[in-house]
Protein backbone atom coordinates (compact mmCIF):
# COMPACT_ATOMS: atom_id res chain seq x y z
CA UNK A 1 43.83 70.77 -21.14
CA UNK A 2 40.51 68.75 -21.96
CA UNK A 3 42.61 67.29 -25.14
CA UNK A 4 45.67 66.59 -23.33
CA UNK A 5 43.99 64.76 -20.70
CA UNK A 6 42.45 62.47 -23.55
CA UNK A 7 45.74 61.77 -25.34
CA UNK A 8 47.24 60.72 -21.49
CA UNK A 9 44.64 58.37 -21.75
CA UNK A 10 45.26 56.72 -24.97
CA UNK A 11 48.74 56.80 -23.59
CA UNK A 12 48.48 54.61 -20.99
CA UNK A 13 47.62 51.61 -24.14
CA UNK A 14 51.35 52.33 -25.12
CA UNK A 15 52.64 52.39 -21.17
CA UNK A 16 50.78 49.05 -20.44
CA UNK A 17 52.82 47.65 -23.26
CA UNK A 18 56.26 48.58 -22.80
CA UNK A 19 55.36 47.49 -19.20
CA UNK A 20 54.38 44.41 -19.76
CA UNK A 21 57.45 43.88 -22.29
CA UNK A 22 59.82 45.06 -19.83
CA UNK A 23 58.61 42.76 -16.82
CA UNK A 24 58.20 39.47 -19.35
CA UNK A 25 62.29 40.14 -20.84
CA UNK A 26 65.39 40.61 -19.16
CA UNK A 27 66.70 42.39 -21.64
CA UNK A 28 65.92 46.16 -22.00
CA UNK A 29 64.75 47.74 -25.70
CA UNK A 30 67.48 48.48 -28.06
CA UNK A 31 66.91 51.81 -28.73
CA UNK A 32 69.81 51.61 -31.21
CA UNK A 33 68.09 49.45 -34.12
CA UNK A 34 67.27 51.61 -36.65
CA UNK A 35 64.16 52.07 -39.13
CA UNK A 36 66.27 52.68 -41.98
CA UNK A 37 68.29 49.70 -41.95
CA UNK A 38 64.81 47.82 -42.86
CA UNK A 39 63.76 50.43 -45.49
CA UNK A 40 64.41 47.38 -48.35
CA UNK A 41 61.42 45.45 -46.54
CA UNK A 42 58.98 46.27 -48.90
CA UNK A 43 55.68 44.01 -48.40
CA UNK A 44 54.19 42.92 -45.03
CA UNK A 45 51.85 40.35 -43.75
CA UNK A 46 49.23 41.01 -40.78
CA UNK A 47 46.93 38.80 -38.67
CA UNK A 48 44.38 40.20 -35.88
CA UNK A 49 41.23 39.53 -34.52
CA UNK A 50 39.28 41.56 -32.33
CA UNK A 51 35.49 42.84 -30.94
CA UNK A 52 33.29 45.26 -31.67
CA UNK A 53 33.94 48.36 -29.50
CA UNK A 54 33.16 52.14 -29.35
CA UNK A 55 33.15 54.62 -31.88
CA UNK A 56 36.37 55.52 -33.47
CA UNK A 57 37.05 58.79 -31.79
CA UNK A 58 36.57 57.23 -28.40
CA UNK A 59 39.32 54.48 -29.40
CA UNK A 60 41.63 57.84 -30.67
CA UNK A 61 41.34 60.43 -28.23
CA UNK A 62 40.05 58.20 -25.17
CA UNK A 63 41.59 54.82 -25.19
CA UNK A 64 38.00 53.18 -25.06
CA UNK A 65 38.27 49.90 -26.07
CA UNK A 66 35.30 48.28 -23.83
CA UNK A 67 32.99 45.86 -25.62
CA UNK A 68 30.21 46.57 -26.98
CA UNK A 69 27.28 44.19 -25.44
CA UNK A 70 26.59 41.80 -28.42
CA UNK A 71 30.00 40.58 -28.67
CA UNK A 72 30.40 39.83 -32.02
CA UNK A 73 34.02 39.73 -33.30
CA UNK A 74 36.33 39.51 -36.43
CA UNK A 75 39.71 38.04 -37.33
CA UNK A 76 41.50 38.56 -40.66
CA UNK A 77 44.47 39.27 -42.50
CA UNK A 78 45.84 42.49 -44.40
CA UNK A 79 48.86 41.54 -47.17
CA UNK A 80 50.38 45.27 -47.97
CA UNK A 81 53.24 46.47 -50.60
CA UNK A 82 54.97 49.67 -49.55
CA UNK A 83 54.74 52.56 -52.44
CA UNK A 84 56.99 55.32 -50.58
CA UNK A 85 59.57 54.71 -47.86
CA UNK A 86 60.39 58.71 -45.92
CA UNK A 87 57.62 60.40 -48.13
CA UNK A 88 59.57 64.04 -49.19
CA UNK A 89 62.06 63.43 -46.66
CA UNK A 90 59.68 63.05 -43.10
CA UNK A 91 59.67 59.78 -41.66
CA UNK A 92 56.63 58.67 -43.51
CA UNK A 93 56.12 55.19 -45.15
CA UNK A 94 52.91 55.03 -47.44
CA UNK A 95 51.44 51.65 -48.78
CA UNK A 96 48.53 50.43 -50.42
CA UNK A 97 46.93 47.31 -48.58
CA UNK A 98 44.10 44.71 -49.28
CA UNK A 99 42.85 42.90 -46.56
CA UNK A 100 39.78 40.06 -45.78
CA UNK A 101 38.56 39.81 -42.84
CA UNK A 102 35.88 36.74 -41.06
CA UNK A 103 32.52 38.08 -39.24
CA UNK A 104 31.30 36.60 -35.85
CA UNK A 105 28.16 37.37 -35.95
CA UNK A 106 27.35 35.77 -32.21
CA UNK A 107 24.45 33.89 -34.28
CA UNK A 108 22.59 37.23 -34.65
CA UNK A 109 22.65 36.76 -38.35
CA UNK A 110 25.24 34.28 -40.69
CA UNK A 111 28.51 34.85 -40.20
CA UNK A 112 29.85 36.34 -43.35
CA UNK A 113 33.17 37.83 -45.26
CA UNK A 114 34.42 40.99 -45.68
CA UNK A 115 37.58 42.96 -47.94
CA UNK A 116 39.17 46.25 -47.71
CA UNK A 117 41.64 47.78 -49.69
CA UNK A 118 42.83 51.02 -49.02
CA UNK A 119 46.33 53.51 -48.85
CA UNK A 120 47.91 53.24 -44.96
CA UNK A 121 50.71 56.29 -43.85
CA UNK A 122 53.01 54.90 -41.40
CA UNK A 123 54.49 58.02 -38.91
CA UNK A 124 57.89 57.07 -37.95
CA UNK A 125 58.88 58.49 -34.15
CA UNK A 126 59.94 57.07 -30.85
CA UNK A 127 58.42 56.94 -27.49
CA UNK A 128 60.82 56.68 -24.24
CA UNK A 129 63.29 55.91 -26.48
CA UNK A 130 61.83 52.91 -28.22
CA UNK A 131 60.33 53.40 -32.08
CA UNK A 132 56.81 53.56 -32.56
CA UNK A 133 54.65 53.81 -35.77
CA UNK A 134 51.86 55.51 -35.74
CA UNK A 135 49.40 54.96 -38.46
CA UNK A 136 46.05 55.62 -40.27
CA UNK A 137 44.53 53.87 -43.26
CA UNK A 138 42.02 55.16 -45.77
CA UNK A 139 39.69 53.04 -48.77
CA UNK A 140 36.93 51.46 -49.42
CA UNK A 141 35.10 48.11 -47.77
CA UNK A 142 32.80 45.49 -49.37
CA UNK A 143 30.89 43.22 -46.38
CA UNK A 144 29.08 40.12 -47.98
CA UNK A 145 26.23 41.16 -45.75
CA UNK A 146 25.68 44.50 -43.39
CA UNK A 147 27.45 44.01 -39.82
CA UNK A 148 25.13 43.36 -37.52
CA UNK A 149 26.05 46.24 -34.88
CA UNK A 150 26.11 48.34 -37.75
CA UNK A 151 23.43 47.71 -39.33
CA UNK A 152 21.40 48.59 -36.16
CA UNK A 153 23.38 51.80 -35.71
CA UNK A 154 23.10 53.03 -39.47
CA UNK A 155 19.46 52.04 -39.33
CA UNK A 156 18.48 54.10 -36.14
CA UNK A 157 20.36 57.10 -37.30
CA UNK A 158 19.36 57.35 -41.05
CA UNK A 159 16.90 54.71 -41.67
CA UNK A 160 19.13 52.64 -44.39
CA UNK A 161 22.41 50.62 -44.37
CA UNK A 162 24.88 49.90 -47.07
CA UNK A 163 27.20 46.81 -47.98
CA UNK A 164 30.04 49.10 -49.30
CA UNK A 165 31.60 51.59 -46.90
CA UNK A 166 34.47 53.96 -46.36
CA UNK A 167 36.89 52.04 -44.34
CA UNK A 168 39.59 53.30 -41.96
CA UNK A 169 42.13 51.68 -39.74
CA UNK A 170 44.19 53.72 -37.18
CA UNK A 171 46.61 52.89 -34.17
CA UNK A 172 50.20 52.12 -33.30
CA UNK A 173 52.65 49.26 -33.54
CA UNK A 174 55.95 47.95 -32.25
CA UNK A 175 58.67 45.99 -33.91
CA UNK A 176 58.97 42.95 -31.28
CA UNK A 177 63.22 43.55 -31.28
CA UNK A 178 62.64 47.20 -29.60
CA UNK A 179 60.20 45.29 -27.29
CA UNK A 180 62.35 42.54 -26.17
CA UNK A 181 65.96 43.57 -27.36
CA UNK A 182 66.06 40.40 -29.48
CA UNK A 183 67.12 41.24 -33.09
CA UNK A 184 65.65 37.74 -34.17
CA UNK A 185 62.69 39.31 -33.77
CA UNK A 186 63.25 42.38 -35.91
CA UNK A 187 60.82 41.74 -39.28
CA UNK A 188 57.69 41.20 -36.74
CA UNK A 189 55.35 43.96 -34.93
CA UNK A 190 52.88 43.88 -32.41
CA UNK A 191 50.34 46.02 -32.39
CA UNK A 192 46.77 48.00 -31.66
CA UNK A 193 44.07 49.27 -34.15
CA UNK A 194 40.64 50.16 -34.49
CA UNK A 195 38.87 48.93 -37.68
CA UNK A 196 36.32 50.94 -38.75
CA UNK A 197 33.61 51.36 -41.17
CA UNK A 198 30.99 54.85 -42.22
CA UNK A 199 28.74 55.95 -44.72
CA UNK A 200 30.97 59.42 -43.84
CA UNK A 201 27.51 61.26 -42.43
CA UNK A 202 25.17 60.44 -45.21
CA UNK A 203 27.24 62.14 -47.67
CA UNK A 204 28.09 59.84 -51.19
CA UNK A 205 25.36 58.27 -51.99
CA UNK A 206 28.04 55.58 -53.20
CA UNK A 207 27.63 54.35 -49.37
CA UNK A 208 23.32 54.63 -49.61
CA UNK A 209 23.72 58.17 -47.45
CA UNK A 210 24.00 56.42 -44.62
CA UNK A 211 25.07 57.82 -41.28
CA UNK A 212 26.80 55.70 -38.36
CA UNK A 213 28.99 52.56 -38.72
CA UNK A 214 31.48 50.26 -36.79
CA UNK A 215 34.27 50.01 -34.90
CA UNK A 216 36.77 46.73 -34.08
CA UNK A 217 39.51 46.63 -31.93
CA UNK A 218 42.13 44.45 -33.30
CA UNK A 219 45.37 43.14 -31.80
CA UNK A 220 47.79 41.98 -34.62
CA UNK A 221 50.92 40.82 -35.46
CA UNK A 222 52.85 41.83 -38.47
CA UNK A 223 55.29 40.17 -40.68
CA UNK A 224 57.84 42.43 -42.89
CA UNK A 225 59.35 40.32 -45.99
């Protein structure tokens, strides 16, 4: 019961938006446009900014996306080339991505650059009728200098930071023509996701055995060519 209560809570992210779709159009989701019929889209184009936030399993199994209290913030884009469209027959897309992404550091330290590149799975299902991805993202991320949040997290809990990190990026999206019921709209999502960074509990000393990290939550849009 404890975990079902969470997931109604992360939920209510995906109720606000097919809310606020369906109050904004007149026209109610096509439920009838199909994932397949865009399986030959096979690279895509995001943009997103966002703030630092909680810690990644209060974004997945809460919903938590307050602010954390030094308000620093990143934009950035992710350019990805799908690998595998229905991996083994299960409605799961796989593609490798690189993406760059701009610090805010709120003048705390220099703002500063950051890339990613790492392998995303894309689960294919529907919610109230209207298809959803799902997705989580695995790899590796290079900062031009520690994150300031961070660095005073990985600090406090293991006395050391680290430039390179394991990188992960979870949440949901929403092709715009299921929103909205326009197919003009079809090649372009809207979405959540929480962009995180770890040394994975001081375990590779590839990440300086550092313990702690970072969290961003990121609106984006997404382009599929």
């Amino acid at each position: 019961m404890f975990l079902s209560h969470k997931n109604k809570i992360m939920l209510f992210w995906i109720e606000s938006t097919l809310l606020a779709f369906a109050l904004l159009t007149s026209n109610n989701p096509n439920s009838s446009l199909k994932e397949a019929s865009y399986a030959d889209k096979k690279n895509s184009l995001r943009i997103y900014g966002g703030y630092e936030s909680r810690p990644l399993m209060s974004f997945v199994l809460l919903g938590d996306v307050r602010r954390e209290y030094h308000h620093t913030s990143i934009k950035g884009f992710d350019f990805s080339r799908k690998i595998k469209n229905d991996y083994n027959n299960h409605p799961i897309d796989l593609s490798l991505r690189f993406s760059l992404i701009r610090y805010n550091e709120m003048s705390f330290q220099a703002d500063h650059n950051q890339a990613n590149i790492f392998l995303m799975t894309h689960y294919k299902t529907s919610y109230k009728n209207v298809p959803i991805r799902f997705f989580i993202g695995e790899g590796i991320s290079v900062s031009g200098k520690v994150p300031f949040v961070e660095g005073r997290e990985t600090r406090r809990l293991s006395g050391r930071d680290s430039k390179i990190m394991n990188f992960l990026n979870i949440g949901f999206d929403f092709r715009l023509s299921d929103l909205t019921g326009r197919d003009s709209l079809r090649n372009i999502r809207l979405g959540l996701a929480d962009s995180h960074r770890s040394g994975v509990f001081r375990k590779l000393k590839w990440f300086n055995n550092t313990q702690g990290g970072s969290d961003f939550v990121t609106l984006f849009l997404e382009y599929d060519f």
